[in-house]
PDB file of N, CA and C in Angstrom:
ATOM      1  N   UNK A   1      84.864-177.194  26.024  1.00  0.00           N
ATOM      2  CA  UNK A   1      84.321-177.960  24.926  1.00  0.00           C
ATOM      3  C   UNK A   1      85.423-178.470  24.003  1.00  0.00           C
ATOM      4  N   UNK A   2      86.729-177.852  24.182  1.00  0.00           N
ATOM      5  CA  UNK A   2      87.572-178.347  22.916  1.00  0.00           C
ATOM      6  C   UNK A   2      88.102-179.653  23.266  1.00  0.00           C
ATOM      7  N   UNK A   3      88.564-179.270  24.837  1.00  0.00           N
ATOM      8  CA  UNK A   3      89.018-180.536  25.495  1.00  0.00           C
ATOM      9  C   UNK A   3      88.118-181.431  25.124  1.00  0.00           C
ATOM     10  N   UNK A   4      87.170-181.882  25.655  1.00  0.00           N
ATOM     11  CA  UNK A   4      85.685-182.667  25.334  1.00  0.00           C
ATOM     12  C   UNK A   4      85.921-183.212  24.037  1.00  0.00           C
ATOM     13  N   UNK A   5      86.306-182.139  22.522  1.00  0.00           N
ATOM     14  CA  UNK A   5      85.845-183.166  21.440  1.00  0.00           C
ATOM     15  C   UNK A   5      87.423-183.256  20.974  1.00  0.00           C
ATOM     16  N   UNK A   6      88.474-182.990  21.773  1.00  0.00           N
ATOM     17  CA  UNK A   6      89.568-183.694  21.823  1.00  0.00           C
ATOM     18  C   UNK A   6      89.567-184.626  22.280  1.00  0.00           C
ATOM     19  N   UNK A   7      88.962-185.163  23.406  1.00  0.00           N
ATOM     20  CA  UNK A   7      88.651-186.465  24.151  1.00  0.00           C
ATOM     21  C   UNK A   7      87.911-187.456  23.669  1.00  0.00           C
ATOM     22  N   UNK A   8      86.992-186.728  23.199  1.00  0.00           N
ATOM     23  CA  UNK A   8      85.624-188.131  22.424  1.00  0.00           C
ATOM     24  C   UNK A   8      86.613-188.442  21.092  1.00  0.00           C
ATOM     25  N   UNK A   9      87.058-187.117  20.147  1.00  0.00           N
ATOM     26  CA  UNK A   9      87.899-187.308  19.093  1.00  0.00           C
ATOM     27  C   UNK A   9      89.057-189.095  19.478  1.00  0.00           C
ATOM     28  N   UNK A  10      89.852-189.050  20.432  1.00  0.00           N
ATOM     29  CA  UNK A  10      90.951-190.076  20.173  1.00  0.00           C
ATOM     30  C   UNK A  10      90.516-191.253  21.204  1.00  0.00           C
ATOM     31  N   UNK A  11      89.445-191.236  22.143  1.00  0.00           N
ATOM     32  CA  UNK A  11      89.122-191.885  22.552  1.00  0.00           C
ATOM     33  C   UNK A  11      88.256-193.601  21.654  1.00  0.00           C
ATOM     34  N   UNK A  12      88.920-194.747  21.881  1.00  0.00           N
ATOM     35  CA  UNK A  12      88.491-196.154  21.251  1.00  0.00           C
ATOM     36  C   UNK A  12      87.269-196.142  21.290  1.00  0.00           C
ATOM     37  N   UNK A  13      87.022-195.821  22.459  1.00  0.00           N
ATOM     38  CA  UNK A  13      85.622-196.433  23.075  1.00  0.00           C
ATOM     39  C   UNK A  13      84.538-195.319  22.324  1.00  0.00           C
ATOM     40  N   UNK A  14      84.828-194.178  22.075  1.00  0.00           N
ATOM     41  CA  UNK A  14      83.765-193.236  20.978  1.00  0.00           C
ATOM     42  C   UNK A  14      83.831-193.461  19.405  1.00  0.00           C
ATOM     43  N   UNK A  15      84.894-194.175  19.160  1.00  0.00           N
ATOM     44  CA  UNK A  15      85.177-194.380  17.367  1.00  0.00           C
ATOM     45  C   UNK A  15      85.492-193.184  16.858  1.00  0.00           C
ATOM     46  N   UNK A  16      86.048-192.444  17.346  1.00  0.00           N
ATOM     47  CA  UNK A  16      86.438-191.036  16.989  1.00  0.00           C
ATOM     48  C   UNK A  16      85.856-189.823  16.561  1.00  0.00           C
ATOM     49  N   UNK A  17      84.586-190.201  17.625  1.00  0.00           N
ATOM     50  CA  UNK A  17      82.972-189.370  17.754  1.00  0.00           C
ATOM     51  C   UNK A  17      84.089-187.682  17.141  1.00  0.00           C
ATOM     52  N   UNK A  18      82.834-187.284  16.820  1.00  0.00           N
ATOM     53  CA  UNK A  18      83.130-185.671  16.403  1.00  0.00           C
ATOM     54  C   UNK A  18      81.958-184.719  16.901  1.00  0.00           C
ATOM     55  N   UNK A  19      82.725-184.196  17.985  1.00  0.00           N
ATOM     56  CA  UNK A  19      81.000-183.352  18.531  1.00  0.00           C
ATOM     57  C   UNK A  19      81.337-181.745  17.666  1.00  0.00           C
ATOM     58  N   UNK A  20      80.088-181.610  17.487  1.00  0.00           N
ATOM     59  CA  UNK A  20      80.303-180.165  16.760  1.00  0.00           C
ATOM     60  C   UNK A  20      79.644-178.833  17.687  1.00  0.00           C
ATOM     61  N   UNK A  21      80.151-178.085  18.111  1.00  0.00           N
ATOM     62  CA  UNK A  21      79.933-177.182  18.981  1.00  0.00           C
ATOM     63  C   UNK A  21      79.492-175.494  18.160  1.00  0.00           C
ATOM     64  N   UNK A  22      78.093-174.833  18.422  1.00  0.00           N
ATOM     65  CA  UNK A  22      77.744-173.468  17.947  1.00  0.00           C
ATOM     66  C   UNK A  22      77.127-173.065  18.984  1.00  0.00           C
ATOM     67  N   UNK A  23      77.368-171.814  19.350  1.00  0.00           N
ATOM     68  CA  UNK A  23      77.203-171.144  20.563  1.00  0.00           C
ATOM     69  C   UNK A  23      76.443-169.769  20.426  1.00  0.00           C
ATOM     70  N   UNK A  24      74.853-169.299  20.421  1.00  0.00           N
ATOM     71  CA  UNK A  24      74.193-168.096  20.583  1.00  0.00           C
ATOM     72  C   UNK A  24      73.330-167.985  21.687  1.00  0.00           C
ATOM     73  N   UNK A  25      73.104-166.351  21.787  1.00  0.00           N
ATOM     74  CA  UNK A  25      72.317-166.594  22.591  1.00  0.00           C
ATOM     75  C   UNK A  25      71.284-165.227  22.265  1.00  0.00           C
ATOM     76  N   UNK A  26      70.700-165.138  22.415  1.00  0.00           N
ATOM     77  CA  UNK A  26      69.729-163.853  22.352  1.00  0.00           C
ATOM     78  C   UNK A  26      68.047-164.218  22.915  1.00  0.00           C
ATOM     79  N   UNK A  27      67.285-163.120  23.189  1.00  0.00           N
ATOM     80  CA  UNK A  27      66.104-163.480  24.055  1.00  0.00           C
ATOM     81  C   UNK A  27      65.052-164.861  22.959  1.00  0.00           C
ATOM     82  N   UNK A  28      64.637-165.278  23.671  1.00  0.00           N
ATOM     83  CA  UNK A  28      63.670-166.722  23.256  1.00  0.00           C
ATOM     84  C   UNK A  28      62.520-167.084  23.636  1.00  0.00           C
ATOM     85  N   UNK A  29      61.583-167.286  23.389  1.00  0.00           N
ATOM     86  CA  UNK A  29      60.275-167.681  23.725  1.00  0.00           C
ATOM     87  C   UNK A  29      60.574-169.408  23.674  1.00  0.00           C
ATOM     88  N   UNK A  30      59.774-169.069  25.761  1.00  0.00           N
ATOM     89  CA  UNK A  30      59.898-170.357  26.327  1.00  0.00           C
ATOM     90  C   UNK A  30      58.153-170.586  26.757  1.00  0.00           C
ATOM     91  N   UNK A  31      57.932-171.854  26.272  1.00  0.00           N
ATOM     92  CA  UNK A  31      56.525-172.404  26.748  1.00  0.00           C
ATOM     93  C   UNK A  31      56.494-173.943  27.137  1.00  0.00           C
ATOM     94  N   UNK A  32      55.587-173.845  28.208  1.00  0.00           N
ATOM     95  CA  UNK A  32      55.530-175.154  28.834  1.00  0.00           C
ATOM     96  C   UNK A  32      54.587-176.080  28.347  1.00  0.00           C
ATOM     97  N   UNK A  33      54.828-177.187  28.075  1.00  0.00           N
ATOM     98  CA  UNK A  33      53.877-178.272  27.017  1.00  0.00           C
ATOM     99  C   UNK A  33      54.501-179.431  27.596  1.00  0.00           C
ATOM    100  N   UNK A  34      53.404-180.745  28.412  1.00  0.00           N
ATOM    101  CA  UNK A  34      53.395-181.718  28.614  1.00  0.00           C
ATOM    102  C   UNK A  34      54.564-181.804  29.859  1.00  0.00           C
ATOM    103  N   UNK A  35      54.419-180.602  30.769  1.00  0.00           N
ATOM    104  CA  UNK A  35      55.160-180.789  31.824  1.00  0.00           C
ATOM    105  C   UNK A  35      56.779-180.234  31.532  1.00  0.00           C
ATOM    106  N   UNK A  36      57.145-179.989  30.359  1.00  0.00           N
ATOM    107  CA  UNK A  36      58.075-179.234  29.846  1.00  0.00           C
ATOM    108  C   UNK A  36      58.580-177.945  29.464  1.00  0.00           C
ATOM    109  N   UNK A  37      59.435-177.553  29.404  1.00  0.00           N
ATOM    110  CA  UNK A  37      59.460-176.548  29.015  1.00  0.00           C
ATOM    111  C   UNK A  37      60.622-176.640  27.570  1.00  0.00           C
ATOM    112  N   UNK A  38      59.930-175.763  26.701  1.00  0.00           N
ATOM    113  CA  UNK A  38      60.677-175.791  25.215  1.00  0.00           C
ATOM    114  C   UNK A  38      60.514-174.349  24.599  1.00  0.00           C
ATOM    115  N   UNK A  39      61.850-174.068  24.136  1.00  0.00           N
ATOM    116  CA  UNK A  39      62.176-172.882  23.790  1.00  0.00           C
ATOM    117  C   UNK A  39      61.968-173.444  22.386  1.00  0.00           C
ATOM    118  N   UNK A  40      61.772-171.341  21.517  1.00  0.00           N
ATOM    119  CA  UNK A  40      61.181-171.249  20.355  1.00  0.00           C
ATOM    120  C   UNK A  40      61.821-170.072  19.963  1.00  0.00           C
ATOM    121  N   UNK A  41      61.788-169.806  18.663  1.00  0.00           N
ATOM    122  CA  UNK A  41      61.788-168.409  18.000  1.00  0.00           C
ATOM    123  C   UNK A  41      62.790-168.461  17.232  1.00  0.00           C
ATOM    124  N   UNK A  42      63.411-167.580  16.223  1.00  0.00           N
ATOM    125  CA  UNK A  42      64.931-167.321  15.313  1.00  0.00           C
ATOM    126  C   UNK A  42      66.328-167.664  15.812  1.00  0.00           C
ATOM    127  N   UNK A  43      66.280-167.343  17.271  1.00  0.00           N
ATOM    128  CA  UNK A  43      67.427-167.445  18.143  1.00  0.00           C
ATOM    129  C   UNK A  43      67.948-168.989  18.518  1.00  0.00           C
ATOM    130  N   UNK A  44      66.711-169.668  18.739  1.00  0.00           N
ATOM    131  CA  UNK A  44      66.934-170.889  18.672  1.00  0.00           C
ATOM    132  C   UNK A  44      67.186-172.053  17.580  1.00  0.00           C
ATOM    133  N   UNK A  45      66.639-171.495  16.358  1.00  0.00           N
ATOM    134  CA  UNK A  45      67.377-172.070  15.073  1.00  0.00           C
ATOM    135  C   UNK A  45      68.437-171.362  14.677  1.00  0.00           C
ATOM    136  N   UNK A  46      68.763-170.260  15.173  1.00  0.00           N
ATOM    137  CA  UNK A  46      70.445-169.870  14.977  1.00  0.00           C
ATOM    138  C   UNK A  46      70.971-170.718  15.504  1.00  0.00           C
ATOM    139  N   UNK A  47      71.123-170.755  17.066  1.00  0.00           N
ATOM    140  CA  UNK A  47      71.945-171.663  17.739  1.00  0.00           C
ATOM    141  C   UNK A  47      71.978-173.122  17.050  1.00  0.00           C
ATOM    142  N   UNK A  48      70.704-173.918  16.385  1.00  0.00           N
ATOM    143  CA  UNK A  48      71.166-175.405  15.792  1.00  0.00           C
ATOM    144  C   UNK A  48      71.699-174.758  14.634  1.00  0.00           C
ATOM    145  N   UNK A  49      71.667-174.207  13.751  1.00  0.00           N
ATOM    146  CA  UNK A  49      72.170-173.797  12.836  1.00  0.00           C
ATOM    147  C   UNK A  49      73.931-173.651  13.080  1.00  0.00           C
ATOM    148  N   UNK A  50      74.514-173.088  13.942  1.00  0.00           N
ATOM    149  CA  UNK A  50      75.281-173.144  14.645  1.00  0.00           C
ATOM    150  C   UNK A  50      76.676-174.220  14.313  1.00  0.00           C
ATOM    151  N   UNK A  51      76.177-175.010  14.961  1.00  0.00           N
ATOM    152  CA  UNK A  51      76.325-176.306  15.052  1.00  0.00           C
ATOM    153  C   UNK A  51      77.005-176.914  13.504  1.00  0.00           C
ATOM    154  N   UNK A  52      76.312-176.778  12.538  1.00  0.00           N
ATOM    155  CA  UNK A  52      75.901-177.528  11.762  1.00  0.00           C
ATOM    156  C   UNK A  52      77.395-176.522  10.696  1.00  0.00           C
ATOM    157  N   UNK A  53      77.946-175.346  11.359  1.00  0.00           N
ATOM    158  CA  UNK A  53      79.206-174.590  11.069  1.00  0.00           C
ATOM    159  C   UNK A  53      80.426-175.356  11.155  1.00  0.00           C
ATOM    160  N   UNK A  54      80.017-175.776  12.455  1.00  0.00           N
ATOM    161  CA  UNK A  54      81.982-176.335  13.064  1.00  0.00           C
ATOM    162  C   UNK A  54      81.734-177.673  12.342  1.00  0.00           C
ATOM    163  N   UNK A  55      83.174-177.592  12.335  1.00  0.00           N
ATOM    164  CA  UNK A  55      84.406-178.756  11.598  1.00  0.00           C
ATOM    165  C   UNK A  55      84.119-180.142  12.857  1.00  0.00           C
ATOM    166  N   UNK A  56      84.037-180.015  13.896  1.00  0.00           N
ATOM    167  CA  UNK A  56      84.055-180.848  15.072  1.00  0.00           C
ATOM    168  C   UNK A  56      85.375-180.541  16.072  1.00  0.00           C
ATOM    169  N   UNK A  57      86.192-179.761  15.711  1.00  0.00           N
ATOM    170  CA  UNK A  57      87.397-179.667  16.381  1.00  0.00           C
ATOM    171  C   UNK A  57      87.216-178.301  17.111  1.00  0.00           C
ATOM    172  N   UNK A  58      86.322-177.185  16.957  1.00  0.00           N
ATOM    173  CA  UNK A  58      86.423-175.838  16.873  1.00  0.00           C
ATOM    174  C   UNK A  58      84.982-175.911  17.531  1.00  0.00           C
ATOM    175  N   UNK A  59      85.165-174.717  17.775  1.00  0.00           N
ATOM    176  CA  UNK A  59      83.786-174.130  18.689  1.00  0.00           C
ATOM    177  C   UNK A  59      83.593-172.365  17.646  1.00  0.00           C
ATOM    178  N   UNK A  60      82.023-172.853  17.133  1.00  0.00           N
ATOM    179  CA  UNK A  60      81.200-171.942  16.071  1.00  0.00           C
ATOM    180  C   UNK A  60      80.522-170.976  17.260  1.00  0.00           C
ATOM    181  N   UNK A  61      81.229-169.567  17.088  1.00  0.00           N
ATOM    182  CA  UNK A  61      80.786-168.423  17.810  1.00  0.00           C
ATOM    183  C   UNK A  61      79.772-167.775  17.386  1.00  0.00           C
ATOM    184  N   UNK A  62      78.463-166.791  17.123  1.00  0.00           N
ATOM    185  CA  UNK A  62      78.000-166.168  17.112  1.00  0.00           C
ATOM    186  C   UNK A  62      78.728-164.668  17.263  1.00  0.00           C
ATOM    187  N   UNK A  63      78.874-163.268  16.815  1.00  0.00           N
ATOM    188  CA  UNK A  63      79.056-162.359  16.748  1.00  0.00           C
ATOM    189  C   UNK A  63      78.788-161.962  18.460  1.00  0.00           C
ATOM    190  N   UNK A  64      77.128-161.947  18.871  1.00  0.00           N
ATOM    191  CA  UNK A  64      76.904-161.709  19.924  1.00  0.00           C
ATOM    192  C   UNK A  64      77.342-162.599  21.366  1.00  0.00           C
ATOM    193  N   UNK A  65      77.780-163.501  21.032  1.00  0.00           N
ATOM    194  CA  UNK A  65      78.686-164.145  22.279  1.00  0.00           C
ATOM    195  C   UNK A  65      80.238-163.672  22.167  1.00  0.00           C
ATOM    196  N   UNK A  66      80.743-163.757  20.782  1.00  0.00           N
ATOM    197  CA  UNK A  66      82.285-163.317  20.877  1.00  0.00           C
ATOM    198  C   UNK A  66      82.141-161.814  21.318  1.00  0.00           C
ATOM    199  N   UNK A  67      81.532-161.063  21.184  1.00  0.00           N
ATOM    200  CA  UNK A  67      81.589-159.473  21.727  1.00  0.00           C
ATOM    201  C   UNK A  67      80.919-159.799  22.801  1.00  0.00           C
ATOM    202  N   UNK A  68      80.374-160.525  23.740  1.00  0.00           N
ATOM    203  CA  UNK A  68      79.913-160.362  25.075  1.00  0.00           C
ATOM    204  C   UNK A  68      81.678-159.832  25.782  1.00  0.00           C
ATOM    205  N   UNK A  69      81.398-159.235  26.974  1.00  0.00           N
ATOM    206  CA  UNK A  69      82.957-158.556  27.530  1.00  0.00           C
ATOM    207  C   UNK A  69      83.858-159.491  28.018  1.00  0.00           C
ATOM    208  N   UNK A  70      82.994-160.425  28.462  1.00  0.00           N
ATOM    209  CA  UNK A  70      83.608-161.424  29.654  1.00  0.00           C
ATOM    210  C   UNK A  70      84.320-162.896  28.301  1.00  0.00           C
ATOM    211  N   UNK A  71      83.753-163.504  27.311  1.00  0.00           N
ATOM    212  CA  UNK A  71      84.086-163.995  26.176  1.00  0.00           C
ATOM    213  C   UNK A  71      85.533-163.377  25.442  1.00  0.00           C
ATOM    214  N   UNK A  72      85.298-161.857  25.257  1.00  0.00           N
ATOM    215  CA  UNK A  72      86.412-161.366  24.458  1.00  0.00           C
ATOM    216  C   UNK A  72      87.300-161.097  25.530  1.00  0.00           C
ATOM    217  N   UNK A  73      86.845-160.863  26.573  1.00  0.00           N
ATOM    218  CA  UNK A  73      88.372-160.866  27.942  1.00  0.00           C
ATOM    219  C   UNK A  73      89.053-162.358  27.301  1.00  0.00           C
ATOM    220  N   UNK A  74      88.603-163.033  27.855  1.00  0.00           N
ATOM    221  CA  UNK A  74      88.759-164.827  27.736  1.00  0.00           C
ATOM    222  C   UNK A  74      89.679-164.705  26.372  1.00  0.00           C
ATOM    223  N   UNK A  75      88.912-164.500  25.287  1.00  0.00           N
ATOM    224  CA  UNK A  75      89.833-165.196  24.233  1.00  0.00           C
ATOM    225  C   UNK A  75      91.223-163.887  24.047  1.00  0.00           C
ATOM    226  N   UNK A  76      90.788-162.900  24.304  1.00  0.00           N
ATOM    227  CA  UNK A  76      92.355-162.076  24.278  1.00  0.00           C
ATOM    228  C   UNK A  76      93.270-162.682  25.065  1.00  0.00           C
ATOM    229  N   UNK A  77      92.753-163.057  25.980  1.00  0.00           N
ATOM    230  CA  UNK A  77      94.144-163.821  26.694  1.00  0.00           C
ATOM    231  C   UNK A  77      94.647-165.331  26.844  1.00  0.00           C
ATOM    232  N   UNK A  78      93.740-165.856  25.769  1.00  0.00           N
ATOM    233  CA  UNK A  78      94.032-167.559  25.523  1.00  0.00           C
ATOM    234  C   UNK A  78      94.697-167.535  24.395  1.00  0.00           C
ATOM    235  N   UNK A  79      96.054-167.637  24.511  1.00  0.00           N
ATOM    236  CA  UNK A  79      96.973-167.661  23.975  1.00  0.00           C
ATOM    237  C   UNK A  79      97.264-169.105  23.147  1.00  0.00           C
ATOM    238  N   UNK A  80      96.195-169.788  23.536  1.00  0.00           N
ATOM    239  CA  UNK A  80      96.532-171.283  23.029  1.00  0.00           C
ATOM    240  C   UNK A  80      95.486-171.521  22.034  1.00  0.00           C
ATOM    241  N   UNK A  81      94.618-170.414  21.723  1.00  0.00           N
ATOM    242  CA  UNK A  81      93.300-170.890  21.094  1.00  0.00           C
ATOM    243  C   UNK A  81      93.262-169.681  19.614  1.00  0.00           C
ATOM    244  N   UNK A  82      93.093-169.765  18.295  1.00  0.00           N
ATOM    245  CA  UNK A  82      93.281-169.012  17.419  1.00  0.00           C
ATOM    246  C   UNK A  82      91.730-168.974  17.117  1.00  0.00           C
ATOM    247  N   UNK A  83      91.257-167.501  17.002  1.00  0.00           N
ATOM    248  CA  UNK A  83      90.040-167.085  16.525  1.00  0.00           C
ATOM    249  C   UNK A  83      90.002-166.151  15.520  1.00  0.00           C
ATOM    250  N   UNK A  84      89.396-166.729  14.482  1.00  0.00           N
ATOM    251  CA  UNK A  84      89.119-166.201  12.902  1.00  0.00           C
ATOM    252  C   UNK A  84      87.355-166.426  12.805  1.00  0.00           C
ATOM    253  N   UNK A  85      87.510-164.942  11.810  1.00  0.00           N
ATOM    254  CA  UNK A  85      86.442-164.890  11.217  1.00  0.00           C
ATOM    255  C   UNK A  85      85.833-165.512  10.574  1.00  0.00           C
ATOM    256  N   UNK A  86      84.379-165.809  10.491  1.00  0.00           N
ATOM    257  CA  UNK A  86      83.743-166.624   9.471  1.00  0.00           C
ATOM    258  C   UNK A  86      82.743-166.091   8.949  1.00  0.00           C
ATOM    259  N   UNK A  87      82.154-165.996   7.907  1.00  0.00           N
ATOM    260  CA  UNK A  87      80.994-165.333   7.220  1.00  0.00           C
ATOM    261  C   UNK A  87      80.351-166.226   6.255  1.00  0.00           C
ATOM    262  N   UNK A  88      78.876-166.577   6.552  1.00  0.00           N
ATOM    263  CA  UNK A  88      78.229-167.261   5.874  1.00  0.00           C
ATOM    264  C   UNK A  88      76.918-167.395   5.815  1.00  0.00           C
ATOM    265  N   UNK A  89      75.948-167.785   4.812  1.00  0.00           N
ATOM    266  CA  UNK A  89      74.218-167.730   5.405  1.00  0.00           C
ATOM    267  C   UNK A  89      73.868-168.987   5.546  1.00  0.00           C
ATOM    268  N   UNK A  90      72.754-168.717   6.359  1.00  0.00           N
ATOM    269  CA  UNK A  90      72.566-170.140   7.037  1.00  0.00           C
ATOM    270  C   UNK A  90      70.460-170.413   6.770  1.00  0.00           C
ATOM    271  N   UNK A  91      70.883-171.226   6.690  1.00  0.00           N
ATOM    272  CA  UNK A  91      69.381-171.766   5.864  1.00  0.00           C
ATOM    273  C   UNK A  91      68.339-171.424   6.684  1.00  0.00           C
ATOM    274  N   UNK A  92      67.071-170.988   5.888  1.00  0.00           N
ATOM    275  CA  UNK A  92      66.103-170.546   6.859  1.00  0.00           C
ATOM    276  C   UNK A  92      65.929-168.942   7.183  1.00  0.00           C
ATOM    277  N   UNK A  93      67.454-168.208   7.014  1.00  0.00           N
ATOM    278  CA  UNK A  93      67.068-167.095   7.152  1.00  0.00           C
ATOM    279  C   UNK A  93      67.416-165.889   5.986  1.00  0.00           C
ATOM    280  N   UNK A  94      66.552-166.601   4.858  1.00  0.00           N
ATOM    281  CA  UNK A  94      66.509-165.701   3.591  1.00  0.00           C
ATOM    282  C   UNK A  94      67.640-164.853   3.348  1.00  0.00           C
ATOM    283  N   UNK A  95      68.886-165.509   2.557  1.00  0.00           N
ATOM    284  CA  UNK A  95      70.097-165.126   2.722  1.00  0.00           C
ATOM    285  C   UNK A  95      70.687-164.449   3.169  1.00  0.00           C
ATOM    286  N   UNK A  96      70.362-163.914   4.336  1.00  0.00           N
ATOM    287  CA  UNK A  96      70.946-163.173   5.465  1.00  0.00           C
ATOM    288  C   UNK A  96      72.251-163.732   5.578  1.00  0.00           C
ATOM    289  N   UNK A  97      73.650-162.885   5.323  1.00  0.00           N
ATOM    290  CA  UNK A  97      75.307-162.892   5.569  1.00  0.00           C
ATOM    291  C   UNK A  97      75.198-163.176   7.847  1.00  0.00           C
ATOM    292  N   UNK A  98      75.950-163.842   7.996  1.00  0.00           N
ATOM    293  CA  UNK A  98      75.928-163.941   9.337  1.00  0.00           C
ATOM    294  C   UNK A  98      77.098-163.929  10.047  1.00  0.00           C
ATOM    295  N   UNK A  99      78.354-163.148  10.472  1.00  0.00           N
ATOM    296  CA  UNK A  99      79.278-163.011  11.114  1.00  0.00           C
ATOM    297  C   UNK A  99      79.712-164.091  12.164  1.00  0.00           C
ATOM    298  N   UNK A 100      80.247-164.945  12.038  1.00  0.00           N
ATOM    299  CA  UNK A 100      80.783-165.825  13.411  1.00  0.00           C
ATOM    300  C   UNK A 100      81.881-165.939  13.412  1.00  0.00           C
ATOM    301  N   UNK A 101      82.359-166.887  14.356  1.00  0.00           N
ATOM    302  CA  UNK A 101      84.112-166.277  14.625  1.00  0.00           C
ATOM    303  C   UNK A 101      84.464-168.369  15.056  1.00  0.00           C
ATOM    304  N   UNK A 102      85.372-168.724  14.616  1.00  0.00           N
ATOM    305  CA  UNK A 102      85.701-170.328  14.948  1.00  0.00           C
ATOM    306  C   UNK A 102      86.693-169.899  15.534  1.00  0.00           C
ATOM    307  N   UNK A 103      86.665-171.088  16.646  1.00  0.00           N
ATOM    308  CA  UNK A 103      87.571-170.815  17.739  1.00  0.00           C
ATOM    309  C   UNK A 103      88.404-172.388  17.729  1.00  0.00           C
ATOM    310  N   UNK A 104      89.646-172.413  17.653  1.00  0.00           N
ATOM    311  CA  UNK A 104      90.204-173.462  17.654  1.00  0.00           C
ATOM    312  C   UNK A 104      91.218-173.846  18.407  1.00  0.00           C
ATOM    313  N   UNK A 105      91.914-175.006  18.637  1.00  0.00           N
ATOM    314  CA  UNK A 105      93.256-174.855  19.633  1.00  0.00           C
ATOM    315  C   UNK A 105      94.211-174.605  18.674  1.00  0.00           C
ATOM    316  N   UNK A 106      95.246-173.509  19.458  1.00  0.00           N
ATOM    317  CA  UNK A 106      96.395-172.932  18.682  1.00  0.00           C
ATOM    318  C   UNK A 106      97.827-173.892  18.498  1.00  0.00           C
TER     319      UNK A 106
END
């Protein structure tokens, strides 16, 4: 993803689009309506919530994805990418403090 909004970032032809990247995941209620299927519940307005964190350059972690094993393998050894803490509440969930971690190129 960084590559990506490094790319849309200097690319003419995007006008120097800024994609903003937030990343959760936790269980979700999925129901099918009009041949679709659409997810629901807290987890899924975390994740847009998310989003609405990053700068456009950085990728907005969730607590529970940066501690997944296979994630924190990854960033211990990406030596090119600096990850700091972030702490903030996010609308909607009655000022609940929320731990995330921005991930950026180093």
């Amino acid at each position: 993803m960084l590559r990506v909004q490094r790319e849309l970032a200097a690319s003419p032809e995007t006008g120097g689009l800024q994609l903003k990247v937030g990343m959760h995941y936790e269980p979700c209620i999925a129901v099918s309506l009009n041949d679709r299927v659409d997810y629901l519940g807290s987890t899924v307005k975390l994740a847009s919530l998310l989003e609405h964190v990053s700068k456009g350059a950085d990728l907005v972690l969730s607590s529970i994805v940066r501690e997944g094993p296979e994630v924190a393998q990854f960033l211990t050894g990406a030596n090119h990418l600096w990850v700091e803490p972030l702490e903030t509440e996010l609308k909607g969930f009655d000022q609940a403090r929320f731990s995330l971690w921005r991930v950026v190129p180093s």
